[in-house]
PDB file of N, CA and C in Angstrom:
ATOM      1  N   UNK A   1       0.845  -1.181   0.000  1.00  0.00           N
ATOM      2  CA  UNK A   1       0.000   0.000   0.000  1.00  0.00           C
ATOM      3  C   UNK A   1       0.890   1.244   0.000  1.00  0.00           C
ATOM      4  N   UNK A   2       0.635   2.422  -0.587  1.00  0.00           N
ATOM      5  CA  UNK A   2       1.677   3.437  -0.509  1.00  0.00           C
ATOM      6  C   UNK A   2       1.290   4.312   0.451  1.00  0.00           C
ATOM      7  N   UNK A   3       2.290   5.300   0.760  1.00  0.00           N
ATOM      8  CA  UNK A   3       2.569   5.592   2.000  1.00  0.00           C
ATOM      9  C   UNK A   3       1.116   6.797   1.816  1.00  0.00           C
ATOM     10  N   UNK A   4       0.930   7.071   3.084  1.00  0.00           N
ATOM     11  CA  UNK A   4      -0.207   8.121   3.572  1.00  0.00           C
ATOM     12  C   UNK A   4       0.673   9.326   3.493  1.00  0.00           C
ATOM     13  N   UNK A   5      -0.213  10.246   3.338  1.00  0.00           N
ATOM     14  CA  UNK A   5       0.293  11.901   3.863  1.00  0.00           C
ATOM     15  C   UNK A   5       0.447  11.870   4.960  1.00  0.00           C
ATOM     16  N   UNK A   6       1.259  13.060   5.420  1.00  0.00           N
ATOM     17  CA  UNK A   6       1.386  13.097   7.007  1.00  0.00           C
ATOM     18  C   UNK A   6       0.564  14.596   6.984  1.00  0.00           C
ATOM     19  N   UNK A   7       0.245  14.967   8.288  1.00  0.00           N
ATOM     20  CA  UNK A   7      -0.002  16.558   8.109  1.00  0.00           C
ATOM     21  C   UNK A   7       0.564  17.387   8.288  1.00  0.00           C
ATOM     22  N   UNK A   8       1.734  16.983   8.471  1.00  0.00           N
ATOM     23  CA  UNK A   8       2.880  18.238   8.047  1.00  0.00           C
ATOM     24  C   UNK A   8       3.253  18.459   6.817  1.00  0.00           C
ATOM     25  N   UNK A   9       2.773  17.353   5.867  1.00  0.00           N
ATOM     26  CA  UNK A   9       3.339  17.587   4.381  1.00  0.00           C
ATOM     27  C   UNK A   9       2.027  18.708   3.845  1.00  0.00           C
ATOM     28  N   UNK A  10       3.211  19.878   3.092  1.00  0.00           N
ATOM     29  CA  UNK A  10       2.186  20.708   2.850  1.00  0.00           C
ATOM     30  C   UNK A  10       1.598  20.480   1.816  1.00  0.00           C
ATOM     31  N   UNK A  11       1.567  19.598   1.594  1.00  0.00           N
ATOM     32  CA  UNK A  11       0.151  19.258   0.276  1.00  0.00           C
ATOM     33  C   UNK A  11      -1.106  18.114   0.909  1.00  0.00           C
ATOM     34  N   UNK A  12      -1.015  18.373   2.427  1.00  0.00           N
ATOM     35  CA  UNK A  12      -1.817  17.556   2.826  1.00  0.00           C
ATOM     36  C   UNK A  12      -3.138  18.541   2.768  1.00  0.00           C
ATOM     37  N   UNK A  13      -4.052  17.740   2.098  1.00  0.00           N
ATOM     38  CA  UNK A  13      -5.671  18.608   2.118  1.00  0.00           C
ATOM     39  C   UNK A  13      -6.483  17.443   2.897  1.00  0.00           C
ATOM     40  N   UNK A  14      -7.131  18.069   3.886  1.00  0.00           N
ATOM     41  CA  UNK A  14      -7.949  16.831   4.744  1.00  0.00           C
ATOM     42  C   UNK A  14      -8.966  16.737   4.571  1.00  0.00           C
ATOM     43  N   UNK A  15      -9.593  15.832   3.846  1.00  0.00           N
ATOM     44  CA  UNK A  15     -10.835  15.224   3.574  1.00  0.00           C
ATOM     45  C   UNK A  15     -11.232  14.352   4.620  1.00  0.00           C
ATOM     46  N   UNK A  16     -13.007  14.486   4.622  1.00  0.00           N
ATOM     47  CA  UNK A  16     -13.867  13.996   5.559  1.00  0.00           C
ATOM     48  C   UNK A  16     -14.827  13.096   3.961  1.00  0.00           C
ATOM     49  N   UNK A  17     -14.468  11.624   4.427  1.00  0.00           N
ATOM     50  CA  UNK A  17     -15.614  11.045   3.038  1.00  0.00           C
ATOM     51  C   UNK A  17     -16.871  10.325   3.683  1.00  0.00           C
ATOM     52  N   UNK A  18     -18.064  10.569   3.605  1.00  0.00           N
ATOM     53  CA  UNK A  18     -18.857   9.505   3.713  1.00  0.00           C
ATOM     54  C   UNK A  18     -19.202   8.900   2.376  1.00  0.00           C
ATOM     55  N   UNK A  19     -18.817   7.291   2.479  1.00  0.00           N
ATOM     56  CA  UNK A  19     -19.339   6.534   1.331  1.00  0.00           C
ATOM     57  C   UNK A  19     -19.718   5.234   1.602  1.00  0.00           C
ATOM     58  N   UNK A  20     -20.959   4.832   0.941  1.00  0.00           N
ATOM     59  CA  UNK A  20     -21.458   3.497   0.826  1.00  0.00           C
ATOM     60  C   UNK A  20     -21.085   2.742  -0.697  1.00  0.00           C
ATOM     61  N   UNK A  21     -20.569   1.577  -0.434  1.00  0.00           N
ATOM     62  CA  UNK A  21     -20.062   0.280  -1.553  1.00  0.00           C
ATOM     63  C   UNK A  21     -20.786  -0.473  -1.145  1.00  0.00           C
ATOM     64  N   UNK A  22     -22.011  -0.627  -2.316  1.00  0.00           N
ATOM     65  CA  UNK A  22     -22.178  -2.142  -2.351  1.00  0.00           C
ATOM     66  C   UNK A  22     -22.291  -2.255  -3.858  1.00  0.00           C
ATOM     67  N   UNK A  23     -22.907  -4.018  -3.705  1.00  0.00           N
ATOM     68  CA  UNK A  23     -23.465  -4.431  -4.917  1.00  0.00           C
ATOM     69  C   UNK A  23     -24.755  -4.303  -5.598  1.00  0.00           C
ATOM     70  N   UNK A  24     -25.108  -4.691  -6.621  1.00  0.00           N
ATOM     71  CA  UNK A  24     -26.368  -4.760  -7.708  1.00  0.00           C
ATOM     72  C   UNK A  24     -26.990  -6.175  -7.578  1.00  0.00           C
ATOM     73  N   UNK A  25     -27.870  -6.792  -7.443  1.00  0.00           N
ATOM     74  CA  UNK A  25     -28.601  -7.613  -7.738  1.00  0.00           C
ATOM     75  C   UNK A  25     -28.052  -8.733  -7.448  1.00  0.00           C
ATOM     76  N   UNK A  26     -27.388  -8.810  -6.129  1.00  0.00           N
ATOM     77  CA  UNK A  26     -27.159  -9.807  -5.100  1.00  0.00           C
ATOM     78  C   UNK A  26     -27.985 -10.477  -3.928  1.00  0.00           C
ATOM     79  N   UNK A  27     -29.223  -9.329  -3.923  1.00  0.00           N
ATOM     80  CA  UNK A  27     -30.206 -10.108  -3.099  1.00  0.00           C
ATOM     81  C   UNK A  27     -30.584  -9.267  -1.893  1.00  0.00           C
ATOM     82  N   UNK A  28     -30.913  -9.385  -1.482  1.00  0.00           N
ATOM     83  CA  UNK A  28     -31.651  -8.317  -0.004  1.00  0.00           C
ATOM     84  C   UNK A  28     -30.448  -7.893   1.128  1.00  0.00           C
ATOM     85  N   UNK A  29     -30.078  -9.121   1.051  1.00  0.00           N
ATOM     86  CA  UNK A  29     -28.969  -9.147   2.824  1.00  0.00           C
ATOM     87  C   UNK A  29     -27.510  -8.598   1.956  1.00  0.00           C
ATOM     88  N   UNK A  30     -27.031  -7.398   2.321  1.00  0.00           N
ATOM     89  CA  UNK A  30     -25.666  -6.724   1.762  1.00  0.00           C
ATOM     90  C   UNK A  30     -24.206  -7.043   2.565  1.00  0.00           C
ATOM     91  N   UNK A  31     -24.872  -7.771   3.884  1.00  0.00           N
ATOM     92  CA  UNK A  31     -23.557  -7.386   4.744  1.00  0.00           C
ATOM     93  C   UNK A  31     -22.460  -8.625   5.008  1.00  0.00           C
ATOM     94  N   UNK A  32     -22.690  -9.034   4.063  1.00  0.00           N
ATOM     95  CA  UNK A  32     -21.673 -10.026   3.845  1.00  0.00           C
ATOM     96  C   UNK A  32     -19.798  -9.218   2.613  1.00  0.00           C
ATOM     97  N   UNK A  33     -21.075  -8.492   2.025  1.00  0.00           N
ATOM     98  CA  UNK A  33     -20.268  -7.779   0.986  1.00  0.00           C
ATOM     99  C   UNK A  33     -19.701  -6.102   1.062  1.00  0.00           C
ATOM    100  N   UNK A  34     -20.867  -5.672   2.144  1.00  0.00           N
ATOM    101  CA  UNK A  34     -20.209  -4.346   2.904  1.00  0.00           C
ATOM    102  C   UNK A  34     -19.142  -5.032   3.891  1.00  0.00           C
ATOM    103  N   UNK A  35     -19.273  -6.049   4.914  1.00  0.00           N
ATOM    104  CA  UNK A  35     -17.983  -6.324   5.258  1.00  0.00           C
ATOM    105  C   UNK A  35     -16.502  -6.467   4.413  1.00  0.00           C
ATOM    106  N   UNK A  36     -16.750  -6.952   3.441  1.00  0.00           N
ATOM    107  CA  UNK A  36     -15.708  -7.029   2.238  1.00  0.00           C
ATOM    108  C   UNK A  36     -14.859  -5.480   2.252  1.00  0.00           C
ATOM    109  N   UNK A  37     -15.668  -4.447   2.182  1.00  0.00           N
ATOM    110  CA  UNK A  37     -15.394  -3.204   1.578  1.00  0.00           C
ATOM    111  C   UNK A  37     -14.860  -2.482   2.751  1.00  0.00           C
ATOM    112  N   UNK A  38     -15.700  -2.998   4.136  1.00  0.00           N
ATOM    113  CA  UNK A  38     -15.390  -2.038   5.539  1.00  0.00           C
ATOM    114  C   UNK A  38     -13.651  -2.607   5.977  1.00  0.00           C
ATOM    115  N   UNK A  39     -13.493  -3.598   5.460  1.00  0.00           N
ATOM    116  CA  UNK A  39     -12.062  -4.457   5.631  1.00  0.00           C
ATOM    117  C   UNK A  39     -10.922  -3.706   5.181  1.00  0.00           C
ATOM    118  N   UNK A  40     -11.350  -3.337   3.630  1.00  0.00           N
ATOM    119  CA  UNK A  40     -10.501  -2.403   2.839  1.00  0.00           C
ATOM    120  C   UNK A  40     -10.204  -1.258   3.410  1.00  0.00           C
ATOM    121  N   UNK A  41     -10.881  -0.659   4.082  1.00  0.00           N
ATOM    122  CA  UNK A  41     -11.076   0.880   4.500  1.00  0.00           C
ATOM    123  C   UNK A  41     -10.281   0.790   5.977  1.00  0.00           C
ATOM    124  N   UNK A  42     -10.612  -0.278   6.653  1.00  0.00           N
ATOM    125  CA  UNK A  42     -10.146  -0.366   7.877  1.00  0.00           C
ATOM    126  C   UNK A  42      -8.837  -0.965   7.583  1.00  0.00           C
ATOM    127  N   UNK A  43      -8.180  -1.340   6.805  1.00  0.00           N
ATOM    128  CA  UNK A  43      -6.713  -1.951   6.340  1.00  0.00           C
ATOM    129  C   UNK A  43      -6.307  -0.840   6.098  1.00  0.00           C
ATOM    130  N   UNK A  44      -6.708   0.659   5.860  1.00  0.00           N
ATOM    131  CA  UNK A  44      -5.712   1.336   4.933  1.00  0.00           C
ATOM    132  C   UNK A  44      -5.421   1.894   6.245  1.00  0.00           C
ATOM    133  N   UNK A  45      -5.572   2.359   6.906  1.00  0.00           N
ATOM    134  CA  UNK A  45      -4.660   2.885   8.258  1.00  0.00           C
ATOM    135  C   UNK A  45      -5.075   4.578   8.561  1.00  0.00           C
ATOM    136  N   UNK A  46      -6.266   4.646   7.792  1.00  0.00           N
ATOM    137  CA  UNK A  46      -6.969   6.018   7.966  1.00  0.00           C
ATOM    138  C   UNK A  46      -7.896   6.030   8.621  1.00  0.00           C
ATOM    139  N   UNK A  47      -8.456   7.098   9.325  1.00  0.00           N
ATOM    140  CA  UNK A  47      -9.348   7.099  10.021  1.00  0.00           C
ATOM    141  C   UNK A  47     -10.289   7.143   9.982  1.00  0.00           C
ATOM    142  N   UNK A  48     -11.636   5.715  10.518  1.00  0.00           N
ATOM    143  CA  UNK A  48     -12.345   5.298   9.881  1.00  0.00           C
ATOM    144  C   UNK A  48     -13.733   5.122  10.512  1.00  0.00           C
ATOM    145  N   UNK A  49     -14.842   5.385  10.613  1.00  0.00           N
ATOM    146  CA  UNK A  49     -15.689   4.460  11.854  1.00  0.00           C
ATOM    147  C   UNK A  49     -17.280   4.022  10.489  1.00  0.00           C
ATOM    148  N   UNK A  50     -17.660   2.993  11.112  1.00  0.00           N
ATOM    149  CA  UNK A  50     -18.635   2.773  10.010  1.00  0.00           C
ATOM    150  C   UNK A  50     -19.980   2.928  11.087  1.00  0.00           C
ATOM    151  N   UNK A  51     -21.061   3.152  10.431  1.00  0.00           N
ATOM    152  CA  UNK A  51     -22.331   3.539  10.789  1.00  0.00           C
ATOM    153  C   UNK A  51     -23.405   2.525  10.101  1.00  0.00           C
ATOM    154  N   UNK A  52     -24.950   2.801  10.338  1.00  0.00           N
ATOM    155  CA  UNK A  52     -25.951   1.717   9.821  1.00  0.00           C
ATOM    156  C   UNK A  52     -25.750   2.066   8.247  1.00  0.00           C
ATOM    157  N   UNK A  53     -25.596   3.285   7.815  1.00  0.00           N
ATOM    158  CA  UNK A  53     -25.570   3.693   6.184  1.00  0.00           C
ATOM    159  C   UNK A  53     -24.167   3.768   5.130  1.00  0.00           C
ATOM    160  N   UNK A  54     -22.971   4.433   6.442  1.00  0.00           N
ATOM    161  CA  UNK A  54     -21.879   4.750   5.510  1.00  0.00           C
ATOM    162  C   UNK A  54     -20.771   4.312   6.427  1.00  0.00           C
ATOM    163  N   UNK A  55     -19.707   4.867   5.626  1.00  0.00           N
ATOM    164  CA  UNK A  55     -18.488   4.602   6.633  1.00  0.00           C
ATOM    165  C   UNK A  55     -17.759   5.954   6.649  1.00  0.00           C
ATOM    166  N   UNK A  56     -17.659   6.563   7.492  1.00  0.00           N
ATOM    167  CA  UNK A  56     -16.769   7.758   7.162  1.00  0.00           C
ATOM    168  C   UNK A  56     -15.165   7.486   7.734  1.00  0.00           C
ATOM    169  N   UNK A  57     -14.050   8.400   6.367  1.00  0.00           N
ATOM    170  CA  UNK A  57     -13.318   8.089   6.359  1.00  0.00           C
ATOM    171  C   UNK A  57     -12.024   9.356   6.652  1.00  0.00           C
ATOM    172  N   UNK A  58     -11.372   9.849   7.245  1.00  0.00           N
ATOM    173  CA  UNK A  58     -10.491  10.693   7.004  1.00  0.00           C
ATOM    174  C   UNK A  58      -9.177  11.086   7.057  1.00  0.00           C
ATOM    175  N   UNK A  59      -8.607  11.794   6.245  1.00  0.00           N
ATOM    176  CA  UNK A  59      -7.301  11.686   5.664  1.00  0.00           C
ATOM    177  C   UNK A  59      -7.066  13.015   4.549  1.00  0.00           C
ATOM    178  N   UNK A  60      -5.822  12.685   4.015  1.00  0.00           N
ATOM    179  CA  UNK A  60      -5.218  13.616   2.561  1.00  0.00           C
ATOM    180  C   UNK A  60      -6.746  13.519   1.840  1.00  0.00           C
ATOM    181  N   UNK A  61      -7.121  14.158   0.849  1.00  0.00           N
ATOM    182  CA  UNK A  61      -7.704  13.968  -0.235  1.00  0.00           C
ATOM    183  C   UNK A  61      -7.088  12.738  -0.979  1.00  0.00           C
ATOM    184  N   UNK A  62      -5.854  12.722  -1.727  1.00  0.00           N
ATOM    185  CA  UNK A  62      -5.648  11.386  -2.388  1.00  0.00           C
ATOM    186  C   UNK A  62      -5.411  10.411  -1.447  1.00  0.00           C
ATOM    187  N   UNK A  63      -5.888   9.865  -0.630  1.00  0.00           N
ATOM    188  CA  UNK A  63      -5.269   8.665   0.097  1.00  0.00           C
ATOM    189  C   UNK A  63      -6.610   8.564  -0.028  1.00  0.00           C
ATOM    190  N   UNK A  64      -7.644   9.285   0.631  1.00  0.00           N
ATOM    191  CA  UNK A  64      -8.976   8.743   0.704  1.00  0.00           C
ATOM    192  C   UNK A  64      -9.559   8.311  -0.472  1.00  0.00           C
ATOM    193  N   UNK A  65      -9.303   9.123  -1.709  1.00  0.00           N
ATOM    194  CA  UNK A  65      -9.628   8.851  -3.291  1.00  0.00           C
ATOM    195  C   UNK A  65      -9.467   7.607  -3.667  1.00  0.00           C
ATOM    196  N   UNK A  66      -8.216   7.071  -3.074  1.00  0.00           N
ATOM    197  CA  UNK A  66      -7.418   5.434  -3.233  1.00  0.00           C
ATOM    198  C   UNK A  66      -7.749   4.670  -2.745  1.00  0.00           C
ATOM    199  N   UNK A  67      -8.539   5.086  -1.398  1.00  0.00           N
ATOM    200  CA  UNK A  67      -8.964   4.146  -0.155  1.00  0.00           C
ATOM    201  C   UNK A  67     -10.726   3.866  -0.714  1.00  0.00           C
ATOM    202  N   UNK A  68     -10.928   4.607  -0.907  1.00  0.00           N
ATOM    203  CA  UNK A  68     -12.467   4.507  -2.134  1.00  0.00           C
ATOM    204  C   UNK A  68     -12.566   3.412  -3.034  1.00  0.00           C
ATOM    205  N   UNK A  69     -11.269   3.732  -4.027  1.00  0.00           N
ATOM    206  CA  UNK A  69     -11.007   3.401  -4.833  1.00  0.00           C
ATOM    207  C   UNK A  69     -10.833   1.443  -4.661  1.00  0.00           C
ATOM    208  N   UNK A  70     -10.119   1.191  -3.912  1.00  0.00           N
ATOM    209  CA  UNK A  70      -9.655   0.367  -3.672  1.00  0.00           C
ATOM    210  C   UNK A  70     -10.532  -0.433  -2.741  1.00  0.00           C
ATOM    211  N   UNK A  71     -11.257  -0.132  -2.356  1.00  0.00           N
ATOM    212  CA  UNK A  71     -12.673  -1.042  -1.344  1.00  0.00           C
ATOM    213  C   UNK A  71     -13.876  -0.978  -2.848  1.00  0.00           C
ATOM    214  N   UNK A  72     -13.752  -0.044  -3.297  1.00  0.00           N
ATOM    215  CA  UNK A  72     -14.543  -0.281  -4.313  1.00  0.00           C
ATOM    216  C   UNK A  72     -14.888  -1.722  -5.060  1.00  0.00           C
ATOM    217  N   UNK A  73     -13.146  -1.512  -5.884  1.00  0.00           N
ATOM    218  CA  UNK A  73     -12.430  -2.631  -6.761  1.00  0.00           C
ATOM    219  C   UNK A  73     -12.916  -3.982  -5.852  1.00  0.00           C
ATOM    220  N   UNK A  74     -12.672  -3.972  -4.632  1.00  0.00           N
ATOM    221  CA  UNK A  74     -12.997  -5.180  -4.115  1.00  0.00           C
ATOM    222  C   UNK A  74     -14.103  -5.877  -4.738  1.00  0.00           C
ATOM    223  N   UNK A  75     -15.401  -5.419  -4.755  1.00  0.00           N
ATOM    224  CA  UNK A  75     -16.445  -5.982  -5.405  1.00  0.00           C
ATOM    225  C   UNK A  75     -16.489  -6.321  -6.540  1.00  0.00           C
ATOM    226  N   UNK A  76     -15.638  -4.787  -7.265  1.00  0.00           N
ATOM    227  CA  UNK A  76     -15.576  -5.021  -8.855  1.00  0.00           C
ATOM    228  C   UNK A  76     -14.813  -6.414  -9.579  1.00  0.00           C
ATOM    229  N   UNK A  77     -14.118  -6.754  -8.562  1.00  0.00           N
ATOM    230  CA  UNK A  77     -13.105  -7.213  -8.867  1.00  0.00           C
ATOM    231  C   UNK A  77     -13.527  -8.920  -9.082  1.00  0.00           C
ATOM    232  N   UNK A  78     -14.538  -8.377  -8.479  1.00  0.00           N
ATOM    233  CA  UNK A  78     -15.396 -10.178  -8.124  1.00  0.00           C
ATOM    234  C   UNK A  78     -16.646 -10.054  -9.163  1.00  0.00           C
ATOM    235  N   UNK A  79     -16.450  -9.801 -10.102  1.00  0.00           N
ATOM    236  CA  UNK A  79     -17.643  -9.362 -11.467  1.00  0.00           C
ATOM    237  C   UNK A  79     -18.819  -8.245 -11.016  1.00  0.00           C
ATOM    238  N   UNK A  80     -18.900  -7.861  -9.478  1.00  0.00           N
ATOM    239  CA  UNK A  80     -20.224  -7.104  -9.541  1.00  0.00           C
ATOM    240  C   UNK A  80     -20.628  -6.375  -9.654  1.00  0.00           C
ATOM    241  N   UNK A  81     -21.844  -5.864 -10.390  1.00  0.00           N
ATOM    242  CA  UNK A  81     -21.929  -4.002 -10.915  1.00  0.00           C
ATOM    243  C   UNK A  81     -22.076  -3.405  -9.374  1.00  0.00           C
ATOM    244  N   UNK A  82     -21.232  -2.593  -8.885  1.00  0.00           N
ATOM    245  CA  UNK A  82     -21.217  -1.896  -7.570  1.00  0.00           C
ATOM    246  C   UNK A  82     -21.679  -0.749  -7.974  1.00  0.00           C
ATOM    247  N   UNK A  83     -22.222  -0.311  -6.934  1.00  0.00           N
ATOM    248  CA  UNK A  83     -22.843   1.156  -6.653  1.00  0.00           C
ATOM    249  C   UNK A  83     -21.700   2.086  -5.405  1.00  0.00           C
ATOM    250  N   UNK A  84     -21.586   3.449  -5.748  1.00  0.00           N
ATOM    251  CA  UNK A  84     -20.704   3.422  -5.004  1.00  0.00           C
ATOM    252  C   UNK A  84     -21.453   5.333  -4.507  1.00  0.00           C
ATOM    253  N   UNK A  85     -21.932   5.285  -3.436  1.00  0.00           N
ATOM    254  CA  UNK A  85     -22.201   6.758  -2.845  1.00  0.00           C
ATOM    255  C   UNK A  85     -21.502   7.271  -2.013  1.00  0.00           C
ATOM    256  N   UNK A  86     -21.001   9.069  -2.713  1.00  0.00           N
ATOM    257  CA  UNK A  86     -19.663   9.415  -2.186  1.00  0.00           C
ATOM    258  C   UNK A  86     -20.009  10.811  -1.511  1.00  0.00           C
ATOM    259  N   UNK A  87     -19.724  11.153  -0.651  1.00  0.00           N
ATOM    260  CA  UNK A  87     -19.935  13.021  -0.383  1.00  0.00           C
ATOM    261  C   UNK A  87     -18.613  13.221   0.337  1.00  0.00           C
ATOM    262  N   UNK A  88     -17.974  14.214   0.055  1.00  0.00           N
ATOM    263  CA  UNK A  88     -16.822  14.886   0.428  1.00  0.00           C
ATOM    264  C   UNK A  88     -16.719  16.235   1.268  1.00  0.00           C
ATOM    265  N   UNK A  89     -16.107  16.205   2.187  1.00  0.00           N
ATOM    266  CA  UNK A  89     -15.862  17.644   3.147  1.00  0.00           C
ATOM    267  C   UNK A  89     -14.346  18.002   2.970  1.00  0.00           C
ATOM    268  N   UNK A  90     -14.022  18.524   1.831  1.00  0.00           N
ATOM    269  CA  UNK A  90     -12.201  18.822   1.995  1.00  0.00           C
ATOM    270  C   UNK A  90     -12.082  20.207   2.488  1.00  0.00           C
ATOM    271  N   UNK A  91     -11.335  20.405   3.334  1.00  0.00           N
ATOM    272  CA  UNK A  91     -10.991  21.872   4.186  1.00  0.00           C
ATOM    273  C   UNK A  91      -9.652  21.429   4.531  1.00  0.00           C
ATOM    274  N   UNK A  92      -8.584  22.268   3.656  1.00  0.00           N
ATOM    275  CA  UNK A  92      -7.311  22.304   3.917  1.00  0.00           C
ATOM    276  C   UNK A  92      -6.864  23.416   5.192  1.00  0.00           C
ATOM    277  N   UNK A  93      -6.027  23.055   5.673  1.00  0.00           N
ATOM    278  CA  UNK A  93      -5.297  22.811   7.230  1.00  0.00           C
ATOM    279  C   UNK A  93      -6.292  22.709   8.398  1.00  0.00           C
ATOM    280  N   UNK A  94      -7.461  21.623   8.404  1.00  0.00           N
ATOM    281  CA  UNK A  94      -8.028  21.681   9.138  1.00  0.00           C
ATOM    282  C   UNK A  94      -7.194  20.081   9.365  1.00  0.00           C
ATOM    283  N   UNK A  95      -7.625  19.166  10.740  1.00  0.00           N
ATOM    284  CA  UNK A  95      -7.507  18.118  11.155  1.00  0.00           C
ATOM    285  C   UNK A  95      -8.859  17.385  12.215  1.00  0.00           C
ATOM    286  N   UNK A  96      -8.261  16.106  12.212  1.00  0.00           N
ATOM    287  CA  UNK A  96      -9.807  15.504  13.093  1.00  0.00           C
ATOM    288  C   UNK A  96     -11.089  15.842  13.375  1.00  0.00           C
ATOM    289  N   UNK A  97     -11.297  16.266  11.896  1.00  0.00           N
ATOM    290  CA  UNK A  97     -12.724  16.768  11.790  1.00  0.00           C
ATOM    291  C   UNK A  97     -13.958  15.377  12.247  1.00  0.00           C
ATOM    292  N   UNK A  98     -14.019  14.545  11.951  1.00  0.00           N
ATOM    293  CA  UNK A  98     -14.650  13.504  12.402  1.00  0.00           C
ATOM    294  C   UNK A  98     -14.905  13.764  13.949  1.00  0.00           C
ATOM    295  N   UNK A  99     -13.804  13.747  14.731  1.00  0.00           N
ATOM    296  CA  UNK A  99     -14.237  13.967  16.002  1.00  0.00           C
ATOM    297  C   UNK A  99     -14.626  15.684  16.526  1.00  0.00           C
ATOM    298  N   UNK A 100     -14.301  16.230  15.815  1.00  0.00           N
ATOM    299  CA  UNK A 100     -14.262  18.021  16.152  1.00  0.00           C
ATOM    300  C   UNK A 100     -15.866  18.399  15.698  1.00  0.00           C
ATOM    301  N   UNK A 101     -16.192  17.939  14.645  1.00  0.00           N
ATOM    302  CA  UNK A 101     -17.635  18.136  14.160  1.00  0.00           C
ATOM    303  C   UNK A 101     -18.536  17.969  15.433  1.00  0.00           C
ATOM    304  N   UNK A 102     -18.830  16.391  15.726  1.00  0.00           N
ATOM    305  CA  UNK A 102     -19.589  16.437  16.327  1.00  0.00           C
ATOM    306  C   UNK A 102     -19.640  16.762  17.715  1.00  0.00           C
ATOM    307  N   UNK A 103     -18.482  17.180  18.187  1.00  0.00           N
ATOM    308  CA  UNK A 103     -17.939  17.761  19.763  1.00  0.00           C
ATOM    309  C   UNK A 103     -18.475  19.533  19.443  1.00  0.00           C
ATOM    310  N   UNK A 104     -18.484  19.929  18.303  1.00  0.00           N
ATOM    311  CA  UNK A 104     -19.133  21.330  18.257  1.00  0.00           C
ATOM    312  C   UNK A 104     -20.609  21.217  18.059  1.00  0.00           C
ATOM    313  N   UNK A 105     -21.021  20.696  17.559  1.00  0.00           N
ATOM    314  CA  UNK A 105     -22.565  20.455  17.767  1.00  0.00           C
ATOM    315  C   UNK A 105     -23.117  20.245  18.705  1.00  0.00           C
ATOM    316  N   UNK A 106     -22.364  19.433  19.439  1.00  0.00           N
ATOM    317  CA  UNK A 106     -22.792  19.233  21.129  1.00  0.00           C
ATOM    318  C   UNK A 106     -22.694  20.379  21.807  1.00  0.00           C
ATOM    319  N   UNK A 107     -21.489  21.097  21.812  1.00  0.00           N
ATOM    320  CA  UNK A 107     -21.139  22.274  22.611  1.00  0.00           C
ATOM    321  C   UNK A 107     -22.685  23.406  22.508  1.00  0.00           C
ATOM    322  N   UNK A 108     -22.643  23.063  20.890  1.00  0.00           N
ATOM    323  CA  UNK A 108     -23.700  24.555  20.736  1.00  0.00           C
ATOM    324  C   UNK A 108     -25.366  24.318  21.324  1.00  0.00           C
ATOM    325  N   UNK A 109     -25.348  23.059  20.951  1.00  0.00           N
ATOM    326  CA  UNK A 109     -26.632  22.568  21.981  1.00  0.00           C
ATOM    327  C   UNK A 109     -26.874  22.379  23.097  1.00  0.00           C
ATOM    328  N   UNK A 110     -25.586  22.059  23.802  1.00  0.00           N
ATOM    329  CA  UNK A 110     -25.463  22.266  25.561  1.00  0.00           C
ATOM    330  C   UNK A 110     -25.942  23.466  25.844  1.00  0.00           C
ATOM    331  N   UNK A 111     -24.985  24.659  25.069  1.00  0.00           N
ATOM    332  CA  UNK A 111     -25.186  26.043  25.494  1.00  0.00           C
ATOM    333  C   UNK A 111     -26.786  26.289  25.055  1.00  0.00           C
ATOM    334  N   UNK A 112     -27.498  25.868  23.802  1.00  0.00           N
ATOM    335  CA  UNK A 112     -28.728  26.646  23.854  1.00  0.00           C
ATOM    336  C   UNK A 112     -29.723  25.529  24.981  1.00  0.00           C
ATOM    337  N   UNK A 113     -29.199  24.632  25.397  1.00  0.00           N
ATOM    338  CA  UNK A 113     -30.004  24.454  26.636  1.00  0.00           C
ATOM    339  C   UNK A 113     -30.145  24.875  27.992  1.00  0.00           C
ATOM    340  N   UNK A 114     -29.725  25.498  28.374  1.00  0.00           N
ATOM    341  CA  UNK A 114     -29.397  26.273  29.091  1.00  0.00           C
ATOM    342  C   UNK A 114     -29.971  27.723  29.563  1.00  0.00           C
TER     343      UNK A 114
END
């Protein structure tokens, strides 16, 4: 696997991805084959947590592009027409947005309870 950005390299741009991989016309039950894909994502060494819908992922912009890319292929790779839903948050010199997001949402709702 090639090497990750660090965030000191200044061409690191930090992307936040939520994306769902699956397959086409495999049948009702998916999670035999989203495990396939959550494997890929959790092998690449980026930061990762999966949910009932997506998996969000974060890192450089190209590492995550690759890390997509490459959980994708998994399926493809096994003949199946995959579907692949992607949304992107890139904000360069930001970091640990995954955890910073939702620690500010909390904050602002603590305070308007109050």
């Amino acid at each position: 696997m090639p090497e990750l950005t660090t965030h000191a390299d200044e061409d690191y741009v930090n992307t936040v991805a939520a994306v769902s991989i699956a397959p086409s016309g495999t049948g009702e039950e998916l999670s035999e084959y989203v495990a396939q894909v959550v494997a890929v994502i959790r092998d690449s060494g980026l930061k990762n947590e999966t949910n009932a819908m997506f998996t969000n992922i974060e890192g450089n912009l190209d590492d995550v592009m690759r890390v997509v890319r490459d959980a994708t292929m998994t399926l493809v790779s096994q003949g199946y027409r995959t579907g692949v839903s992607l949304k992107l948050d890139i904000r360069p010199g930001m970091h640990d947005q995954m955890e910073r997001k939702p620690q500010l949402v909390n904050e602002i709702l603590d305070r308007q309870s109050k």
